[in-house]
C-alpha atoms as a PDB file:
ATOM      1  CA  UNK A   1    -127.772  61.789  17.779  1.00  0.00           C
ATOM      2  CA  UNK A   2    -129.772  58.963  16.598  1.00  0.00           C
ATOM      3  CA  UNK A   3    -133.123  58.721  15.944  1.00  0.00           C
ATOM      4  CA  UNK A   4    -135.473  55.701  17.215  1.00  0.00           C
ATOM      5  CA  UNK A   5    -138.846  54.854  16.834  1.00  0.00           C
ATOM      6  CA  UNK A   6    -140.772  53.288  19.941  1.00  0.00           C
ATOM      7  CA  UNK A   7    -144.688  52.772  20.066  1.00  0.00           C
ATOM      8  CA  UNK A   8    -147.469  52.787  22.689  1.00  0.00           C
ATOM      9  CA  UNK A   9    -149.510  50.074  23.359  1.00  0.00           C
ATOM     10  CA  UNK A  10    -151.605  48.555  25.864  1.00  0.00           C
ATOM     11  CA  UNK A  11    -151.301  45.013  25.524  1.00  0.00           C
ATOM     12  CA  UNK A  12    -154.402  43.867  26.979  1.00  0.00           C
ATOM     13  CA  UNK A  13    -155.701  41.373  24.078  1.00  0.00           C
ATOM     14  CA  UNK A  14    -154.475  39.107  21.147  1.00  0.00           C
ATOM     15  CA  UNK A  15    -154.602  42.097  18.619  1.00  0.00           C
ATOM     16  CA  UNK A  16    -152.541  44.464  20.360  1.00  0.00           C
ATOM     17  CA  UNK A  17    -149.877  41.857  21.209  1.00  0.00           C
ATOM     18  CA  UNK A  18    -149.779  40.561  18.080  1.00  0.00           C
ATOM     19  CA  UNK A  19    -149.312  44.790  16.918  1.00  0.00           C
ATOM     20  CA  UNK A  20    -146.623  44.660  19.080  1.00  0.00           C
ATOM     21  CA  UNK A  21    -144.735  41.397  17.540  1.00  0.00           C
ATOM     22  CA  UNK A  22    -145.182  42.798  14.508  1.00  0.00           C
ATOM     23  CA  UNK A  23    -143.510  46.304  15.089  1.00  0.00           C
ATOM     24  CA  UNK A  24    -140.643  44.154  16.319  1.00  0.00           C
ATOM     25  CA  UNK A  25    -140.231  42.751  13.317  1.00  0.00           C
ATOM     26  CA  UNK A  26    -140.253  45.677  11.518  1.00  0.00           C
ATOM     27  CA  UNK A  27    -137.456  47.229  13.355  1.00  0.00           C
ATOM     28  CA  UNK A  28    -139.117  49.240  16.204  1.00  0.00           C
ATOM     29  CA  UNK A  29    -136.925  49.738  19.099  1.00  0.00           C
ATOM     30  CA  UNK A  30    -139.221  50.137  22.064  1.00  0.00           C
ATOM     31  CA  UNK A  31    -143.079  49.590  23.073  1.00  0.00           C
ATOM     32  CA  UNK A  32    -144.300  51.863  26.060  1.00  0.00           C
ATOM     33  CA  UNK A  33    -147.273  50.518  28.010  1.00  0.00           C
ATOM     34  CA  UNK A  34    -148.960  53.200  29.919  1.00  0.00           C
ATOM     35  CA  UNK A  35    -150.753  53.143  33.170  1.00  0.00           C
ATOM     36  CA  UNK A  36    -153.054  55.355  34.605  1.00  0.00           C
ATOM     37  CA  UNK A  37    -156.562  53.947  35.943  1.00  0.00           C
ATOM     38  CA  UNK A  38    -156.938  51.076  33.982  1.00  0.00           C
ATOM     39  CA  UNK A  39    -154.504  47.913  33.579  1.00  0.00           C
ATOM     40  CA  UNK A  40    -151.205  48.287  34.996  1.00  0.00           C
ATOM     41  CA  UNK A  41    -147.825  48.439  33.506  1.00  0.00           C
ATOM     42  CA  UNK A  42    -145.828  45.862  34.459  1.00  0.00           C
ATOM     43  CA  UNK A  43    -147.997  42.591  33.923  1.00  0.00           C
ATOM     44  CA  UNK A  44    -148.350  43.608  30.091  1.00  0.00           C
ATOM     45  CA  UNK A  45    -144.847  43.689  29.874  1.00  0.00           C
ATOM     46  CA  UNK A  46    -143.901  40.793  31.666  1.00  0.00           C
ATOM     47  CA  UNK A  47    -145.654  38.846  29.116  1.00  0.00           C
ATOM     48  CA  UNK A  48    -144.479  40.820  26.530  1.00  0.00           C
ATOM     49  CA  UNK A  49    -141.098  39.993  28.095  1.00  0.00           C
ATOM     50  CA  UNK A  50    -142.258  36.239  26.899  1.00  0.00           C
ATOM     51  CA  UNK A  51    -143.265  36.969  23.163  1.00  0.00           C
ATOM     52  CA  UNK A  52    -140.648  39.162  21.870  1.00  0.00           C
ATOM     53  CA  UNK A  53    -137.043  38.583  21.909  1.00  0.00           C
ATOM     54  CA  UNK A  54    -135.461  42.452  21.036  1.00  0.00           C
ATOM     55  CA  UNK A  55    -137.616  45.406  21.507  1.00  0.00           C
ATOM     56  CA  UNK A  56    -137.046  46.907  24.309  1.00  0.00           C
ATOM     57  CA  UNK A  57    -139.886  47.428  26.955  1.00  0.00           C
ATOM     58  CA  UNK A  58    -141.027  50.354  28.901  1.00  0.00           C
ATOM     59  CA  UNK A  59    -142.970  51.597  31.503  1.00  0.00           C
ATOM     60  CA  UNK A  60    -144.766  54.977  30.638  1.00  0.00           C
ATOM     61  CA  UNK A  61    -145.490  55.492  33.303  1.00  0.00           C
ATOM     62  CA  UNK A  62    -145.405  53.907  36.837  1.00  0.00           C
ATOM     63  CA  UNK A  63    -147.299  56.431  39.103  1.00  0.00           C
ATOM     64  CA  UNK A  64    -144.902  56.974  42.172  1.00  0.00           C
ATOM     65  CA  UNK A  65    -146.302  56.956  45.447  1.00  0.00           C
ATOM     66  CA  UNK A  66    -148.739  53.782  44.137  1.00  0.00           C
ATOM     67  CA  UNK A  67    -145.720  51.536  44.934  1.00  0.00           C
ATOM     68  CA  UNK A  68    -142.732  51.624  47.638  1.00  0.00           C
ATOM     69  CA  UNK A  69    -139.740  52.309  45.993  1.00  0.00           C
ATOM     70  CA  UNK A  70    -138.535  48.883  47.056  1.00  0.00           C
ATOM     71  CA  UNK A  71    -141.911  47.272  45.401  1.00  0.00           C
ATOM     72  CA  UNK A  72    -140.630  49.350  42.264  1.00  0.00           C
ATOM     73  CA  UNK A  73    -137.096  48.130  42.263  1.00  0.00           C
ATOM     74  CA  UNK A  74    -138.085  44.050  42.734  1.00  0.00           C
ATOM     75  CA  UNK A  75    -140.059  44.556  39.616  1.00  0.00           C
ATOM     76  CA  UNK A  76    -137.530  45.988  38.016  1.00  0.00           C
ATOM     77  CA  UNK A  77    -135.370  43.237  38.640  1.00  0.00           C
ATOM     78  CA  UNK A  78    -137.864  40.743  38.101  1.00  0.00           C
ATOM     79  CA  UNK A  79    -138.744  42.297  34.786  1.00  0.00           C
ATOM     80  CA  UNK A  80    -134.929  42.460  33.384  1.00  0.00           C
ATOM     81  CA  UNK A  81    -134.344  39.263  34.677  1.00  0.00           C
ATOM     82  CA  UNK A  82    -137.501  38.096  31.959  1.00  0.00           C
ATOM     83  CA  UNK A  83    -136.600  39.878  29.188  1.00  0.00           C
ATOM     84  CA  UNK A  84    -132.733  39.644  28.983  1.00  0.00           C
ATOM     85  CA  UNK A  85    -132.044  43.402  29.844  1.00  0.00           C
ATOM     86  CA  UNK A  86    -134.625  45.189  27.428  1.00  0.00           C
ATOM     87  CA  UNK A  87    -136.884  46.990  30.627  1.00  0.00           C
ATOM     88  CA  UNK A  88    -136.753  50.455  31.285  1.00  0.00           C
ATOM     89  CA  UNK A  89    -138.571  51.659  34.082  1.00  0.00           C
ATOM     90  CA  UNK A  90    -140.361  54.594  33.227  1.00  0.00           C
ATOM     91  CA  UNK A  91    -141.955  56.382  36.101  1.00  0.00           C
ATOM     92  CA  UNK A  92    -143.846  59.924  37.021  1.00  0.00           C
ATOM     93  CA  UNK A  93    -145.275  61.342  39.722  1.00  0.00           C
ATOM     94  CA  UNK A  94    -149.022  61.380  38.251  1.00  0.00           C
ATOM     95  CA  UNK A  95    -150.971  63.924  39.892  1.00  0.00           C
ATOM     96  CA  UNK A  96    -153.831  64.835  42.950  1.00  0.00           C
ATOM     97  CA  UNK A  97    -156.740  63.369  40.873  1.00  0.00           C
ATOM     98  CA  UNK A  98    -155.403  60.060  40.634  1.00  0.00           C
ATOM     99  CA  UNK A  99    -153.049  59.414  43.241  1.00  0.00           C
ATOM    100  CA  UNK A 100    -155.574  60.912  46.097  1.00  0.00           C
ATOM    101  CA  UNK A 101    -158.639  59.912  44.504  1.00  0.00           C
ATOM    102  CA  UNK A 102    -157.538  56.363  42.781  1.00  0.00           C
ATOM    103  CA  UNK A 103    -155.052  55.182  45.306  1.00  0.00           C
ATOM    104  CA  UNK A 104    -155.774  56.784  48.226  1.00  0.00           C
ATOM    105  CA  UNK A 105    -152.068  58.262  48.952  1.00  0.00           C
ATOM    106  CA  UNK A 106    -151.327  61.756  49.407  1.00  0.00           C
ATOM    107  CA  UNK A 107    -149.591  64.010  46.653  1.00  0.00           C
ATOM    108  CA  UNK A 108    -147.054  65.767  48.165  1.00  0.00           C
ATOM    109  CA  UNK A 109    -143.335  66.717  47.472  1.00  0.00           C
ATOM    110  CA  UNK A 110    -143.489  65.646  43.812  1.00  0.00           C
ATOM    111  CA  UNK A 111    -140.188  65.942  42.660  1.00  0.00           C
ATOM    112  CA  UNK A 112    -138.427  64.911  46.409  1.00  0.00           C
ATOM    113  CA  UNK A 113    -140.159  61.856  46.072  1.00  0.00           C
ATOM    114  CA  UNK A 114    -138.999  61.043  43.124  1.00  0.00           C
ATOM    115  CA  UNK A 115    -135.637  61.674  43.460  1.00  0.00           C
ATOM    116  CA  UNK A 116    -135.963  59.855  46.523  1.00  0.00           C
ATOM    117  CA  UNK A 117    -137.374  56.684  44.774  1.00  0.00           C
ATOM    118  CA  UNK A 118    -134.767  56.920  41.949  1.00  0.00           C
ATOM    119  CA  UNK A 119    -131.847  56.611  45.073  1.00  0.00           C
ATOM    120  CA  UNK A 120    -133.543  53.736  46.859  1.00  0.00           C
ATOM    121  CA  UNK A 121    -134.083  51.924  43.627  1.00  0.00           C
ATOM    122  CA  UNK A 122    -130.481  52.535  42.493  1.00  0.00           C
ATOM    123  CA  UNK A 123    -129.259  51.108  45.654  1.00  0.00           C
ATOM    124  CA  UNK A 124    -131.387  48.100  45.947  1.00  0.00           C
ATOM    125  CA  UNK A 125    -130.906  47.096  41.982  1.00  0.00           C
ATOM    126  CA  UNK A 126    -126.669  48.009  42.649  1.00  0.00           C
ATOM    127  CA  UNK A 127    -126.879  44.950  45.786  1.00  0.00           C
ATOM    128  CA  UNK A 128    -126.142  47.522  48.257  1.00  0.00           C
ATOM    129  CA  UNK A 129    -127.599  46.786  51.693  1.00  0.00           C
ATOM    130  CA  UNK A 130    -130.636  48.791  51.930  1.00  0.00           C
ATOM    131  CA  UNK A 131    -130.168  51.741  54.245  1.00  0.00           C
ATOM    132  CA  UNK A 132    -131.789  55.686  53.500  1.00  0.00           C
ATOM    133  CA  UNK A 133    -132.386  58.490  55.535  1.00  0.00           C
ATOM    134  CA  UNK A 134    -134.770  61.265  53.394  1.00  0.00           C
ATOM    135  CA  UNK A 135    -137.601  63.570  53.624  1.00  0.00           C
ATOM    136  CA  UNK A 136    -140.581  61.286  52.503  1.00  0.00           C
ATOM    137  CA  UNK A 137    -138.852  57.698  53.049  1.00  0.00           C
ATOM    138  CA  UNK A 138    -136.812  56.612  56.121  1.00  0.00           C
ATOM    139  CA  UNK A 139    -135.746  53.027  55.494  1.00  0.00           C
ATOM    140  CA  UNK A 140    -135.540  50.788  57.823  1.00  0.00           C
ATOM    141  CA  UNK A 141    -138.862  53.023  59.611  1.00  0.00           C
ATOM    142  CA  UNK A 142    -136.856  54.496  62.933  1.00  0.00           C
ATOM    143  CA  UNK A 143    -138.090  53.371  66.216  1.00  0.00           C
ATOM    144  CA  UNK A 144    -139.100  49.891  64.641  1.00  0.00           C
ATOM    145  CA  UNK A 145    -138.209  46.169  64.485  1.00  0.00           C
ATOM    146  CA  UNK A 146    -137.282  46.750  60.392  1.00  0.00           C
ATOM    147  CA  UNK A 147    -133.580  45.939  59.560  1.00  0.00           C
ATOM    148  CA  UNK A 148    -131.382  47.181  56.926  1.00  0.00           C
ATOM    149  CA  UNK A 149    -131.627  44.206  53.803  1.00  0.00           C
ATOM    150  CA  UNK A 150    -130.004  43.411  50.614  1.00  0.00           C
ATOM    151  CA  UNK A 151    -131.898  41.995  48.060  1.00  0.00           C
ATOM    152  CA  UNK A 152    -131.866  38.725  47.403  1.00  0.00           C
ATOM    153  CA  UNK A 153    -132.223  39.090  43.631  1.00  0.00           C
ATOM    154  CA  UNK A 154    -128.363  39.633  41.796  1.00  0.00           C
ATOM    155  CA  UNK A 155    -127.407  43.428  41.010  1.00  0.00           C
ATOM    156  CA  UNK A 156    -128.578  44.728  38.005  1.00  0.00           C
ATOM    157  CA  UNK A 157    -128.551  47.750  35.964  1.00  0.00           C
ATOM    158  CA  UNK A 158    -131.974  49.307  35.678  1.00  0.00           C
ATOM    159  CA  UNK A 159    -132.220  52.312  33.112  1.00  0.00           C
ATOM    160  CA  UNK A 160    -134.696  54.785  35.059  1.00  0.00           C
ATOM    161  CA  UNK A 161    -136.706  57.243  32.807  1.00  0.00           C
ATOM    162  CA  UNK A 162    -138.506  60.156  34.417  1.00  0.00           C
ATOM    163  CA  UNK A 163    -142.346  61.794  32.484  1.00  0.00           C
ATOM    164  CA  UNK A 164    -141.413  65.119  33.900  1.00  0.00           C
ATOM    165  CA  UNK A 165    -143.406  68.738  32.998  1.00  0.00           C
ATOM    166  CA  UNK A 166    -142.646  71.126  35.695  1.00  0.00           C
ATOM    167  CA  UNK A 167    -138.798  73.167  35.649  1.00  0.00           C
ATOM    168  CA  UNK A 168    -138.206  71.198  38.809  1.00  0.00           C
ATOM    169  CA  UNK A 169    -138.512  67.843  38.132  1.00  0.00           C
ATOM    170  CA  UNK A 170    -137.264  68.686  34.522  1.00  0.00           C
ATOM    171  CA  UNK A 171    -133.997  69.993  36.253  1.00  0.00           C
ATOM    172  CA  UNK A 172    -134.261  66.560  38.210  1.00  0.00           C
ATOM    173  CA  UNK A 173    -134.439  64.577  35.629  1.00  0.00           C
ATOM    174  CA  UNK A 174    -131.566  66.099  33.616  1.00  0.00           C
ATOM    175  CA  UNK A 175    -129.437  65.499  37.129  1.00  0.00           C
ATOM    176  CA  UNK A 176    -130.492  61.917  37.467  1.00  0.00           C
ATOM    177  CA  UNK A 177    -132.249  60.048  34.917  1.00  0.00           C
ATOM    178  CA  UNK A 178    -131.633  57.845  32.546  1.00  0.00           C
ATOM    179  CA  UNK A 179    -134.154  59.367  30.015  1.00  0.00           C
ATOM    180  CA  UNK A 180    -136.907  61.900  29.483  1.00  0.00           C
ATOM    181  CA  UNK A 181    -140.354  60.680  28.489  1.00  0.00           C
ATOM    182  CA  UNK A 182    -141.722  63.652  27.060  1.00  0.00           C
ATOM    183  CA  UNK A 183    -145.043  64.988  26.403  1.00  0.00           C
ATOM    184  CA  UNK A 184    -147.300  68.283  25.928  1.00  0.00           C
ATOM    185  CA  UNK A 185    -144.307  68.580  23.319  1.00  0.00           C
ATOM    186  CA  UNK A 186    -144.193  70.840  20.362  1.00  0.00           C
ATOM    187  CA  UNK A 187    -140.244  71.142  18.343  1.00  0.00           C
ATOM    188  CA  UNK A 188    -141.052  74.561  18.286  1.00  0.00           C
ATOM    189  CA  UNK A 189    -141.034  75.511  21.763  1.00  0.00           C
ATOM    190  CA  UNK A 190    -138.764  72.850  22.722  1.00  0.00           C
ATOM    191  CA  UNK A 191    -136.388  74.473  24.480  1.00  0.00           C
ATOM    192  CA  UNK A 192    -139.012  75.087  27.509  1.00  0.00           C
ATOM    193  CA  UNK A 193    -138.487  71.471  28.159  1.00  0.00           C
ATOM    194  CA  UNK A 194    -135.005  70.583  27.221  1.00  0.00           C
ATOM    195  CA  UNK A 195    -133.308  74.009  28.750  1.00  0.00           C
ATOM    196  CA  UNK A 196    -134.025  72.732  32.494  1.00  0.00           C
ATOM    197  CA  UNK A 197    -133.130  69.290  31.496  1.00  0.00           C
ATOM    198  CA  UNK A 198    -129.693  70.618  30.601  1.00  0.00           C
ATOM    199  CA  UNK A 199    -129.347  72.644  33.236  1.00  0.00           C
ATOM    200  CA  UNK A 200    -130.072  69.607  35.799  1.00  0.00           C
ATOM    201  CA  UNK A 201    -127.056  68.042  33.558  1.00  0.00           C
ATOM    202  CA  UNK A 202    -124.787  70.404  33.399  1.00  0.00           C
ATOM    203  CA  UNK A 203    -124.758  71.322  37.319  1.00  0.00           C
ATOM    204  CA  UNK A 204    -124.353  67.915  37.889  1.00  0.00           C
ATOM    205  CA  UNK A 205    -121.740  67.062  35.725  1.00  0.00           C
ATOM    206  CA  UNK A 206    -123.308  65.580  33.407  1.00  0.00           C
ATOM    207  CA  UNK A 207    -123.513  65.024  29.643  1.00  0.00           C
ATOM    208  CA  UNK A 208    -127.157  66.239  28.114  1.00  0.00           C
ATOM    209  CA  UNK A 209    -126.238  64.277  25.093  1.00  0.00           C
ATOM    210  CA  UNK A 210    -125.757  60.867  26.839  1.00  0.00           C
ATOM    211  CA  UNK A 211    -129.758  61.266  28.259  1.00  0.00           C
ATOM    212  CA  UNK A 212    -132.128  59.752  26.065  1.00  0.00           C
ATOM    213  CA  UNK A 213    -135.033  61.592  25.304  1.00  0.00           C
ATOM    214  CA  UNK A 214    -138.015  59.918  24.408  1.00  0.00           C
ATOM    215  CA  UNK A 215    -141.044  62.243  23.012  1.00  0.00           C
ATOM    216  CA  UNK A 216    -145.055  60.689  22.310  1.00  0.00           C
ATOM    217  CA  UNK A 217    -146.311  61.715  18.611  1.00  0.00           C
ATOM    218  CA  UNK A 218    -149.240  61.305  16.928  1.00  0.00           C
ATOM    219  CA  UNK A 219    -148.589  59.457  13.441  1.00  0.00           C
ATOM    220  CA  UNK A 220    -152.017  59.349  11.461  1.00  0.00           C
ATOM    221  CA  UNK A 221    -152.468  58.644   7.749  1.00  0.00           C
ATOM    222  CA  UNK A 222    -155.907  59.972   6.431  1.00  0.00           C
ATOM    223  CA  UNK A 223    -157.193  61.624   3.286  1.00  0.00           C
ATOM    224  CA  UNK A 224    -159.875  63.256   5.693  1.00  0.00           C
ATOM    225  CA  UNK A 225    -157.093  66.183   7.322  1.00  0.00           C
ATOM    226  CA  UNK A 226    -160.125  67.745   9.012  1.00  0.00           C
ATOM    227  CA  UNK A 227    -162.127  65.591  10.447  1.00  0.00           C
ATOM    228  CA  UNK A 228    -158.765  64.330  11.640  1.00  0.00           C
ATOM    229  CA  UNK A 229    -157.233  67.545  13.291  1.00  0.00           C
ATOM    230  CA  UNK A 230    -160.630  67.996  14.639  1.00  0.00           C
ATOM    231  CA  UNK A 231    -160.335  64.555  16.665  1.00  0.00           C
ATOM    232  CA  UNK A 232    -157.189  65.315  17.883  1.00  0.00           C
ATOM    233  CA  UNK A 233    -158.185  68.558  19.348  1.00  0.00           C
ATOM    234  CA  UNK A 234    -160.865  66.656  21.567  1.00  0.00           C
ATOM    235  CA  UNK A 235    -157.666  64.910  23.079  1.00  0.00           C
ATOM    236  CA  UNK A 236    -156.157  68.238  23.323  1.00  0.00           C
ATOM    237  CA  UNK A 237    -158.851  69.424  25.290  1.00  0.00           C
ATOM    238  CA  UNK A 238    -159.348  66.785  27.317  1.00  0.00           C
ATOM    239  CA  UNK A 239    -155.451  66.774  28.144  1.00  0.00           C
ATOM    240  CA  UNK A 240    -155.635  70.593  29.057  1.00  0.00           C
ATOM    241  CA  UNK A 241    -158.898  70.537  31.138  1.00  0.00           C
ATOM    242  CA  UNK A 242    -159.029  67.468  32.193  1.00  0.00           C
ATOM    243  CA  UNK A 243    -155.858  65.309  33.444  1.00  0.00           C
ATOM    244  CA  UNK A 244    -155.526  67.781  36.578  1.00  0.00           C
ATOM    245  CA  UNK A 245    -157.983  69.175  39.408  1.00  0.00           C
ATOM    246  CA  UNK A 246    -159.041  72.568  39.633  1.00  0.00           C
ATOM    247  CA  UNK A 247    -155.760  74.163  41.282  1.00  0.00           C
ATOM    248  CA  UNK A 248    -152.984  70.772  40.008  1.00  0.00           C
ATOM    249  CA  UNK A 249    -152.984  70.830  36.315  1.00  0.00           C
ATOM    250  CA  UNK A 250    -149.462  70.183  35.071  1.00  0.00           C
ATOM    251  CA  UNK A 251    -150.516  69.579  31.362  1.00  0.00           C
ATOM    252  CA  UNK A 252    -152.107  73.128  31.519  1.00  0.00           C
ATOM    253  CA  UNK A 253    -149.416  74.654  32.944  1.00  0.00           C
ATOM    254  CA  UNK A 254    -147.115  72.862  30.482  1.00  0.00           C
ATOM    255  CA  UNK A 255    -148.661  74.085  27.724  1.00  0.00           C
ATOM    256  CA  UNK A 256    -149.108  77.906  28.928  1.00  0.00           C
ATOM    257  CA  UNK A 257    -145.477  77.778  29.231  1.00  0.00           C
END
């Protein structure tokens, strides 16, 4: 197993994309630009795509249901077409708060649509013509004057991470994906993440080593240990009580397990 180091970054001035230049110089492997209810993903790295040259650059995360599937995949391609093959699309199926209250689309079947979205995308960025019969998407729409399409752009391989919390999705993503993006993570409980992950692997027929799983730490130097754990625990809190409505909470739930 090897070990790499990524950072996160939002790359929305000449500081943090200069940060980011730097890290690449020192070695760092991948930047993650987040996206939530602020700046999007994919812009960032797009012109990220045009200042660095080796890190490799990832979406964490790109909120399902605030795209098509096919919307996801072109920018995908567009996006390893830029860079030379360093994007990894990172995505996650958010939750009620933002996806019903911010975009205005209704958060339902979770983990079908996102294995869902990871099959169109596959088949779109492998130059198949585009043809899929599911429970949330129906492409082309039945009854319609759609057609079944092949993109335009040339096949390419698109390394699809999943942010995953729940056993479900975690079994998913061990069946599926690419990689894990990880968080609400502690190595000592570990395994309530990683078990379902292998079992998605294993009933598949698939190799848990060969996943790569990507974890968010905190990294602070600081003679003031206090005052620092005490700053952290305000994220804590607001990452328990906050990031999820009144009866959706995955974080909570997360961390009771």
């Amino acid at each position: 197993m090897t070990l790499r180091i990524g950072i996160t970054a939002t790359p929305h001035d000449a500081a943090s994309v200069e940060y980011i230049r730097q890290a690449e110089q020192l070695g760092v492997d991948s930047v993650w630009v987040p996206e939530f209810w602020g700046g999007d993903a994919f812009t960032p790295l797009a012109f990220m795509a045009a200042r660095t040259s080796t890190i490799r650059l990832g979406s964490a995360i790109a909120q399902l249901g605030a795209r098509t599937p096919a919307m996801l995949a072109m920018t995908a391609q567009s996006l390893q077409s830029l860079s030379g093959n360093r994007f990894v699309l990172g995505v996650g199926t958010s939750g009620p708060q933002v996806m019903e209250g911010w975009h205005g689309v209704r958060f339902d079947r979770p983990v079908r649509r996102t294995r869902e979205t990871i099959g169109i995308i596959r088949a779109i960025t492998s130059g198949e013509r585009l043809e899929y019969h599911g429970q949330v998407y129906e492409l082309p729409l039945p009854g319609g004057e759609g057609r079944s399409i092949r993109s335009r752009m040339a096949p390419v391989r698109v390394p699809i991470y999943v942010a995953s919390l729940g056993p479900a999705n975690l079994r998913l993503t061990g069946e599926l994906a690419d990689g894990w993006i990880g968080t609400s993570f502690f190595p000592e409980t570990a395994d309530i993440f990683l078990d379902p992950i292998r079992a998605g692997a294993a009933e598949a027929g698939r190799n848990f080593a060969g996943l790569d799983l990507t974890v968010a730490v905190g990294v602070e130097f600081t003679d003031d240990v206090e005052r620092a754990a005490r700053r952290h625990a305000n994220g804590y809190a607001f990452t328990i009580g906050a990031m999820g409505s009144p009866k959706t909470n995955f974080y909570y739930e997360a961390f009771v397990r």
